[in-house]
Protein backbone atom coordinates (compact mmCIF):
# COMPACT_ATOMS: atom_id res chain seq x y z
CA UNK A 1 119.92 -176.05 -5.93
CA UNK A 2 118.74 -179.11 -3.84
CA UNK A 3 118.17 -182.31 -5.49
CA UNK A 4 113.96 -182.17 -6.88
CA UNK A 5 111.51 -184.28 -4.48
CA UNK A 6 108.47 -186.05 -4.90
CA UNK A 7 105.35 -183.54 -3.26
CA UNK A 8 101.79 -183.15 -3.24
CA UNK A 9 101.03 -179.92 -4.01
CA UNK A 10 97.84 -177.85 -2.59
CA UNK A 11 97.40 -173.99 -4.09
CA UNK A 12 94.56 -171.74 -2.61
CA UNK A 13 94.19 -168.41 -3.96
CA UNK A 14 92.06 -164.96 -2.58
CA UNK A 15 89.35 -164.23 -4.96
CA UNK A 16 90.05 -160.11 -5.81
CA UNK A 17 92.20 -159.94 -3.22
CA UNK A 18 93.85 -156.93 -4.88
CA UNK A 19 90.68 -154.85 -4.65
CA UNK A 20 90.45 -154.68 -1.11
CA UNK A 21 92.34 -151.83 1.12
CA UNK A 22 95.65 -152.63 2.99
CA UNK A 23 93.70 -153.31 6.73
CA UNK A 24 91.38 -155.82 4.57
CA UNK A 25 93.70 -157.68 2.88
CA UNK A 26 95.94 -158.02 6.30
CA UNK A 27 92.71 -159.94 7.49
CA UNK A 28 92.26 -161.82 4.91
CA UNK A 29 95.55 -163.54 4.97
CA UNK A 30 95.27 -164.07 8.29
CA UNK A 31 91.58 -166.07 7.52
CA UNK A 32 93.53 -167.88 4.59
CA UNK A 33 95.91 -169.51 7.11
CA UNK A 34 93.12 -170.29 9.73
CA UNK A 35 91.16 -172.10 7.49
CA UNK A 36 94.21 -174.19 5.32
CA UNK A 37 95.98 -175.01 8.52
CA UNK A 38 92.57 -176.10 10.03
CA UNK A 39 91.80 -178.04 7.15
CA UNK A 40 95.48 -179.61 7.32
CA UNK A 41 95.04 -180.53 10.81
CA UNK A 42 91.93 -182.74 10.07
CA UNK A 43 93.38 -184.55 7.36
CA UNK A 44 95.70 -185.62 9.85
CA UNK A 45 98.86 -183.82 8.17
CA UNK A 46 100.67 -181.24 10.79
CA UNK A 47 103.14 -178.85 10.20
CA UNK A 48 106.47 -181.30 10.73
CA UNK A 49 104.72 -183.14 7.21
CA UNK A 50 104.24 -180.11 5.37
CA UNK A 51 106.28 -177.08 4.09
CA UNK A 52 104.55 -173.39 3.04
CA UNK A 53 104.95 -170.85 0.40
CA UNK A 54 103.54 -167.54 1.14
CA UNK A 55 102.87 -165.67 -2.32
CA UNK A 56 100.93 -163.08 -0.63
CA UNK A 57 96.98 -163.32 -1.78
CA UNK A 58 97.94 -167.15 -1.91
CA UNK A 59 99.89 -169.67 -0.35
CA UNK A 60 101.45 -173.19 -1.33
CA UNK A 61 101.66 -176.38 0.64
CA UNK A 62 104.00 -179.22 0.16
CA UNK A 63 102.93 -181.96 1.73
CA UNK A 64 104.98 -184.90 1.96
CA UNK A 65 105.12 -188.03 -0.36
CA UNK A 66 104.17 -190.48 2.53
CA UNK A 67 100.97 -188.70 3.02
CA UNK A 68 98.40 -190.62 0.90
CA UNK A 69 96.80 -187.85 -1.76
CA UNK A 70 93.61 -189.52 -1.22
CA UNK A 71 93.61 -188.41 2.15
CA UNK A 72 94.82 -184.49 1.30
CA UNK A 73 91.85 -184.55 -1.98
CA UNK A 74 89.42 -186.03 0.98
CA UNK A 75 90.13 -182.83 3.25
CA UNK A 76 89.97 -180.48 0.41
CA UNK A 77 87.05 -181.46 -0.80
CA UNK A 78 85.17 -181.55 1.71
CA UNK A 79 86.74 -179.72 4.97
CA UNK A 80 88.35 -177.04 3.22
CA UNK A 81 84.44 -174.93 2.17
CA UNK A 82 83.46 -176.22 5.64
CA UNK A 83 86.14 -174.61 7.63
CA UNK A 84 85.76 -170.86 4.84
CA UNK A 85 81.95 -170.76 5.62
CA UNK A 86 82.77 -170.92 9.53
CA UNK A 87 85.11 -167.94 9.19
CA UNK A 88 83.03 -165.65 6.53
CA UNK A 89 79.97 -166.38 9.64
CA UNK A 90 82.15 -164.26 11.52
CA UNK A 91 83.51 -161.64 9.14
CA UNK A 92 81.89 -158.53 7.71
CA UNK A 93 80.53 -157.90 4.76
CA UNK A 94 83.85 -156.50 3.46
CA UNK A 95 85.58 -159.29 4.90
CA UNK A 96 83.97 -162.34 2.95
CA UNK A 97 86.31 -164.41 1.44
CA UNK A 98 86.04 -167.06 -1.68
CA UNK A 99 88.52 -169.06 -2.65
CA UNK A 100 90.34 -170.82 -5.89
CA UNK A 101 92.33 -174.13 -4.80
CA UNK A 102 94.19 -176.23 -6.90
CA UNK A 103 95.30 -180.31 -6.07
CA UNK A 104 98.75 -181.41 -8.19
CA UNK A 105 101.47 -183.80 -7.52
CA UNK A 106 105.51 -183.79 -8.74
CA UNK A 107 108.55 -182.60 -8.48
CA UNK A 108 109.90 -179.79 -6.63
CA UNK A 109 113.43 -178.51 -5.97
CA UNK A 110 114.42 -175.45 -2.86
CA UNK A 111 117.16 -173.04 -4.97
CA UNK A 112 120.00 -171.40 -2.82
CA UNK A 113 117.33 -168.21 -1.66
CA UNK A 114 115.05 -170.84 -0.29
CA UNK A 115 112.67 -170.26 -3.43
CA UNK A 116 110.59 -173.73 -4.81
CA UNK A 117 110.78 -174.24 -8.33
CA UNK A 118 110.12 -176.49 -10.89
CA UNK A 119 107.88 -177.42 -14.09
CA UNK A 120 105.53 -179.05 -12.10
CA UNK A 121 105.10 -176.30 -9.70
CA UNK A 122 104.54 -173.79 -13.02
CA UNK A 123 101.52 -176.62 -14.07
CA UNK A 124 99.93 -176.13 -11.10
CA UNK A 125 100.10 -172.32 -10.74
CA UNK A 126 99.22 -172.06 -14.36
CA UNK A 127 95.77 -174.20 -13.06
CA UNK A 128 95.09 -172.09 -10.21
CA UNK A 129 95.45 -168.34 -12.58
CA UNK A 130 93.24 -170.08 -15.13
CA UNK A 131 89.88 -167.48 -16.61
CA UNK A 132 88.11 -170.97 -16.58
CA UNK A 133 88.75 -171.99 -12.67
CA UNK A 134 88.36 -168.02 -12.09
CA UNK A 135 85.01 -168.04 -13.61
CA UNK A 136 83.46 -171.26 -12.21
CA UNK A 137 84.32 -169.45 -8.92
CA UNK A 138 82.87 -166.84 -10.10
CA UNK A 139 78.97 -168.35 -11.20
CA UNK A 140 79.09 -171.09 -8.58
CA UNK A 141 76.59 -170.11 -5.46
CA UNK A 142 79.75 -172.05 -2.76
CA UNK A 143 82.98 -170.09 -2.07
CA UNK A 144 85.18 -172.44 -3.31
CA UNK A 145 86.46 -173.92 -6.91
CA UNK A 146 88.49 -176.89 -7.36
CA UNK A 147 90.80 -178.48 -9.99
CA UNK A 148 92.95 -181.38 -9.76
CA UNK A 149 96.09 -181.66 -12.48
CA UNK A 150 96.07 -184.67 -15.13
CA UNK A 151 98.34 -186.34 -12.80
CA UNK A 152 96.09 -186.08 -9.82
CA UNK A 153 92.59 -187.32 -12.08
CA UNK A 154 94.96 -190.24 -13.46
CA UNK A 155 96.04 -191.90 -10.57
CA UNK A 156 93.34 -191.39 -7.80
CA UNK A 157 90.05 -189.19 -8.61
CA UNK A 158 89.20 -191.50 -11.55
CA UNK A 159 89.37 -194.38 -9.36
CA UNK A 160 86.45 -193.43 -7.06
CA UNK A 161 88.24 -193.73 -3.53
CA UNK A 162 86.04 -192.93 -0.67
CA UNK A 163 85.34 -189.71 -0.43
CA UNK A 164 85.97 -188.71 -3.74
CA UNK A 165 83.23 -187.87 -6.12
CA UNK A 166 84.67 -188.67 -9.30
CA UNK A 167 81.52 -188.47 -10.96
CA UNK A 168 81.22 -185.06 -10.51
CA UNK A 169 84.47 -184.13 -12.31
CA UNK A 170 84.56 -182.84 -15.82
CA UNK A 171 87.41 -182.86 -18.05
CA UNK A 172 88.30 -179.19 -19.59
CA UNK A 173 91.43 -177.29 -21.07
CA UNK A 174 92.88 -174.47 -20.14
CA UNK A 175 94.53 -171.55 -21.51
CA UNK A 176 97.67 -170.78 -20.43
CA UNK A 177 100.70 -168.55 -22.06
CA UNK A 178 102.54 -171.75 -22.19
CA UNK A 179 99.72 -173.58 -24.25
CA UNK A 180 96.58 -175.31 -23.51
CA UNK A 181 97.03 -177.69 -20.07
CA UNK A 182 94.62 -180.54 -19.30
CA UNK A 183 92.77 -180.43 -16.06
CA UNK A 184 89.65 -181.92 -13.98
CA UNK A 185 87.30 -179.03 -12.77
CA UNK A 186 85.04 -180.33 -9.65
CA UNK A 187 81.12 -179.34 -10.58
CA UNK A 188 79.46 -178.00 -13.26
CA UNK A 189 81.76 -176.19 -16.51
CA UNK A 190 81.16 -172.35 -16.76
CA UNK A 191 79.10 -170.94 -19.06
CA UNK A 192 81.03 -167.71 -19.05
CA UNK A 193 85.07 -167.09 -19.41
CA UNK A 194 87.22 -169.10 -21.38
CA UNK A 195 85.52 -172.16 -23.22
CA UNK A 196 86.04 -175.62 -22.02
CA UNK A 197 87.68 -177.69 -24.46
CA UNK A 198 87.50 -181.77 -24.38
CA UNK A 199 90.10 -184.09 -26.81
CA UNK A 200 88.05 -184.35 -29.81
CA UNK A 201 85.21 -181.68 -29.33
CA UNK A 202 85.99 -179.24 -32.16
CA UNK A 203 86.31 -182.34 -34.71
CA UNK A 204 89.31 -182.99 -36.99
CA UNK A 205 90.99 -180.30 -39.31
CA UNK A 206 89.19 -179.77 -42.97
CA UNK A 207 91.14 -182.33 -45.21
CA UNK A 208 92.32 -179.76 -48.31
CA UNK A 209 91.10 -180.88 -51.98
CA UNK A 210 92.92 -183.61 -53.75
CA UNK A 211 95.81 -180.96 -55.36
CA UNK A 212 95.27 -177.68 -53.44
CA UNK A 213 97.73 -175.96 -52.21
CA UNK A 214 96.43 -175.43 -48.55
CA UNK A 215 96.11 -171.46 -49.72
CA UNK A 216 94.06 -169.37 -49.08
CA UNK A 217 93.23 -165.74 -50.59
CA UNK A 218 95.44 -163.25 -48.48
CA UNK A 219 94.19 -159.14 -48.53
CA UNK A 220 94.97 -157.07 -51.46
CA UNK A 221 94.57 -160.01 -54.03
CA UNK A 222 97.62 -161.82 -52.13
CA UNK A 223 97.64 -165.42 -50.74
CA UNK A 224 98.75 -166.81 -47.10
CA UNK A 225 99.08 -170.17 -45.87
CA UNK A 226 96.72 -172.46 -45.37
CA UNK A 227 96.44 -175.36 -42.87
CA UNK A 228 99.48 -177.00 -44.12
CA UNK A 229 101.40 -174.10 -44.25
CA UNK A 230 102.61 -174.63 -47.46
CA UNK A 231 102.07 -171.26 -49.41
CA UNK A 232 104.02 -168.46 -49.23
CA UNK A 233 102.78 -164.16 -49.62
CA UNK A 234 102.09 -163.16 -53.40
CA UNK A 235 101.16 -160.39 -54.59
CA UNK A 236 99.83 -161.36 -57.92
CA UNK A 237 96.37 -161.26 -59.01
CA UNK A 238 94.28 -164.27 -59.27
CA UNK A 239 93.37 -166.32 -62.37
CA UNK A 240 90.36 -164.47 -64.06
CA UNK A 241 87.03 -166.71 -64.13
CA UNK A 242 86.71 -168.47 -67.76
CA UNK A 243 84.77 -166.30 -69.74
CA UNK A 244 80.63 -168.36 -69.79
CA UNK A 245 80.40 -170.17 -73.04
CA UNK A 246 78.02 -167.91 -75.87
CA UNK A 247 74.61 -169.22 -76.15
CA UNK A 248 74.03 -170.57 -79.85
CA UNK A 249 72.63 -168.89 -82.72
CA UNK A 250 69.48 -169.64 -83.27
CA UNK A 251 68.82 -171.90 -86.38
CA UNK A 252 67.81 -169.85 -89.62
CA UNK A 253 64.54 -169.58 -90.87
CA UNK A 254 63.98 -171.55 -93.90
CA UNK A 255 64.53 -170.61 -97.32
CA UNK A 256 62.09 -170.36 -99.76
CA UNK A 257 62.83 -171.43 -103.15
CA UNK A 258 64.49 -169.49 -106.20
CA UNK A 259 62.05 -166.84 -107.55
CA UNK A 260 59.44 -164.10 -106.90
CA UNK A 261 56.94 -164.85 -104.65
CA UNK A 262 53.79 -162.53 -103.70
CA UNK A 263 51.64 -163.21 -101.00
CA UNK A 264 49.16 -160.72 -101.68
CA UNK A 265 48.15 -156.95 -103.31
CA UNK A 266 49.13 -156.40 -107.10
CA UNK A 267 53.10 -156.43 -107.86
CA UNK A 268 54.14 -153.23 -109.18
CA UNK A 269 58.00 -153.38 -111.12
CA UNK A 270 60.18 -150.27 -112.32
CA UNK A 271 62.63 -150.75 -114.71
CA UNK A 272 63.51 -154.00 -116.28
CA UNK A 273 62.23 -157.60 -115.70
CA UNK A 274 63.77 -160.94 -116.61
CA UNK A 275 62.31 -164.55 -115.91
CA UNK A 276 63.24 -168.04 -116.96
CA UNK A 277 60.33 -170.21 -118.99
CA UNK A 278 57.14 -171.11 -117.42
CA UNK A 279 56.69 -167.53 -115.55
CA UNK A 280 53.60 -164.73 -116.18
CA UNK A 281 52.41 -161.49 -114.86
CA UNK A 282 48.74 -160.67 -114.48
CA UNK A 283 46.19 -158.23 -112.25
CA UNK A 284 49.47 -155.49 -111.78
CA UNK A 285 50.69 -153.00 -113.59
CA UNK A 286 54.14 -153.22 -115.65
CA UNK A 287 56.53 -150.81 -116.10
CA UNK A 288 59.52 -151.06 -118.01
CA UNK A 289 60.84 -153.66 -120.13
CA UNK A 290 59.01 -157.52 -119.48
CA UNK A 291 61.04 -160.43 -121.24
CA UNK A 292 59.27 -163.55 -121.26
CA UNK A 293 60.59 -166.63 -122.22
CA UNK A 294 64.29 -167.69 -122.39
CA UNK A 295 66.93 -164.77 -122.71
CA UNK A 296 70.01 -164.49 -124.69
CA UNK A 297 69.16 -167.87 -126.64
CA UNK A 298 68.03 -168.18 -130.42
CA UNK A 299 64.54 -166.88 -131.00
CA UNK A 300 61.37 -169.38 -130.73
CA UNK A 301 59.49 -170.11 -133.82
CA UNK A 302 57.11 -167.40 -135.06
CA UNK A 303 59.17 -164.97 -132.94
CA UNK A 304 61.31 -161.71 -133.59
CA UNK A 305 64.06 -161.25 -132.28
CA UNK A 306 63.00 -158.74 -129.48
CA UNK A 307 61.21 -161.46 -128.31
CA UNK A 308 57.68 -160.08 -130.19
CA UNK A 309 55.20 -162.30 -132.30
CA UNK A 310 55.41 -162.34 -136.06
CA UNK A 311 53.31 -159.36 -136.91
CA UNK A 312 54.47 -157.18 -134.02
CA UNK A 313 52.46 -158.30 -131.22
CA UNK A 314 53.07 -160.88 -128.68
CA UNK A 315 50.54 -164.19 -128.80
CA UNK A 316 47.80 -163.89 -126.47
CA UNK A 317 48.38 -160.16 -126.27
CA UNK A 318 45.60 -157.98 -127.85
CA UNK A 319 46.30 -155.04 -129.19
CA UNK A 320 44.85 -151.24 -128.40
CA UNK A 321 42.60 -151.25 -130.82
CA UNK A 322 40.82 -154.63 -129.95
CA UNK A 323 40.69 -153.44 -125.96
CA UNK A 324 37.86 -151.73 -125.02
CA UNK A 325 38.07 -149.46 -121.88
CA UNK A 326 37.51 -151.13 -118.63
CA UNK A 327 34.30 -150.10 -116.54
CA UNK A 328 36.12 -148.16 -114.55
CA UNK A 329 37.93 -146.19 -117.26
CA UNK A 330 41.00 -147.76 -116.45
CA UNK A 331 42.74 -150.19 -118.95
CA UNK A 332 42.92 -153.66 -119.02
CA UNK A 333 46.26 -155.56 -117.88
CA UNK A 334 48.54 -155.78 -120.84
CA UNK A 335 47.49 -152.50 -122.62
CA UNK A 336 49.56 -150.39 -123.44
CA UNK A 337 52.74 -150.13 -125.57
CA UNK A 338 55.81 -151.95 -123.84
CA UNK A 339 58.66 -149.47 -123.01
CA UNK A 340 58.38 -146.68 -120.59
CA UNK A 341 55.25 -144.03 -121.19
């Protein structure tokens, strides 16, 4: 392989070249070098200062180094859709041609079959394929798109030379399989095909929590990595949700004090009765044994020891005889023997 040299490198490509028939795609090559050599010849560059590639819907010109690039971009820019609208004038309807040119500079080297190669060379072919440069082409009204390389934008378009609209240049990024390449598209972005892409646009990368792992939940309960590619597969569940606290008990209703308490109607008892000092039973009826007064302790004065008044009736108490019947025929409260009936 030859030693690499210094070139400027011009790519123009058939636009669906491969869906024409055999007799149409003979005349469009035959178009494509009409209108590249014509635009060649009036940038002043003839064929001793340039060598050719023919890659069948597309061809490659080398031009050489002591050609100034301003002078090539000038031609291209303008000449090149001048020269393609004088020849589709001419040519049928199935015969129209639109084209997809790319401007890059470096180095180049010939290998022993005569075939150019080199990194730079793969930049610029990886420009002219691009779904973003094929779909400007695509929406634009003209028949020609046009990107220039990093290279080319760097050291001439951005520097407004004569000629050279720099202006209407946009920055974008392009997909290629060997990674996104930088690259100057000349007129408006496309709406459609692959999405242009600026240094900066999409923002910086989420910054992960102070202590997370840069996980993520994976399918099947697993994890994955994360942004910093720090976790690793698992297959074990995740960490069940703390249980919410219970809601407190509500506060209990107060007390009321030691005792029987009535809040209404007459109290009716069965069986047996007992209440400290101080207590009394009136308007109910009684049945069973009543105990008034203080239990288990010596007997009061003037008291029997079953609790009874000296003469066999309680104080205050009258007996049957001294009742008389009630108006209604019922007894009075407190008649009655004590003991059940």
């Amino acid at each position: 392989m030859n030693d690499p040299v210094n070139r400027t490198m011009l790519l123009v490509d058939i636009e669906k070249f491969s869906d024409r028939d055999d007799v149409e795609q003979a005349f469009l090559r035959r178009m494509l070098y009409d209108v590249v050599d014509r635009t060649m010849e009036r940038a002043g560059i003839d064929e001793t200062r340039r060598l050719r590639a023919d890659q069948g819907d597309s061809v490659m010109e080398f031009i050489d180094p002591n050609v100034p690039v301003p002078q090539v971009l000038r031609s291209v820019i303008s000449e090149l859709p001048a020269q393609l609208k004088a020849v589709n004038r001419m040519a049928s309807s199935a015969a129209q041609m639109r084209l997809r040119a790319v401007v890059a500079s470096g180095f180049i080297a010939l290998d022993e079959r005569g075939i150019w190669v080199g990194s730079d060379l793969n930049h610029a072919c990886r420009l002219l394929d691009a779904d973003l440069l094929r779909a400007a082409l695509r929406e634009r009204p003209g028949d020609v798109a046009l990107c220039v390389s990093q290279s080319v934008w760097t050291g001439i378009v951005r520097h407004h030379h004569l000629g050279i609209p720099a202006e209407e240049f946009h920055e974008v990024t392009l997909a290629s399989k060997n990674g996104p390449l930088p690259a100057w598209l000349l007129g408006p972005v496309p709406a459609s095909g692959q999405a242009a892409v600026t240094p900066g646009a999409a923002g910086p990368a989420p910054t992960p929590a102070p202590g997370a792992s840069g996980e993520r939940p994976g399918p099947a309960g697993g994890t994955e990595a994360g942004p910093s590619g720090g976790g690793s597969a698992s297959t074990s569940a995740p960490a069940p949700a703390p249980a919410p606290a219970p809601a407190p008990a509500p506060a209990p209703a107060a007390q009321p004090p030691a005792g029987i308490h009535f809040t209404g109607g007459a109290p009716v008892f069965g069986g047996g009765l007992v209440m400290g000092n101080q207590h009394g039973v009136s308007g109910g009826r009684v049945d069973g044994d009543v105990v008034l007064g203080s239990v288990g302790g010596p007997p009061r004065p003037g008291r029997t020891p079953n609790g009874s008044a000296a003469g066999g009736h309680a104080p205050g108490v009258d007996t049957p005889e001294q009742d008389g019947p009630s108006p209604d025929g019922r007894q009075t409260p407190g008649s009655g023997e004590a003991g059940p009936r």
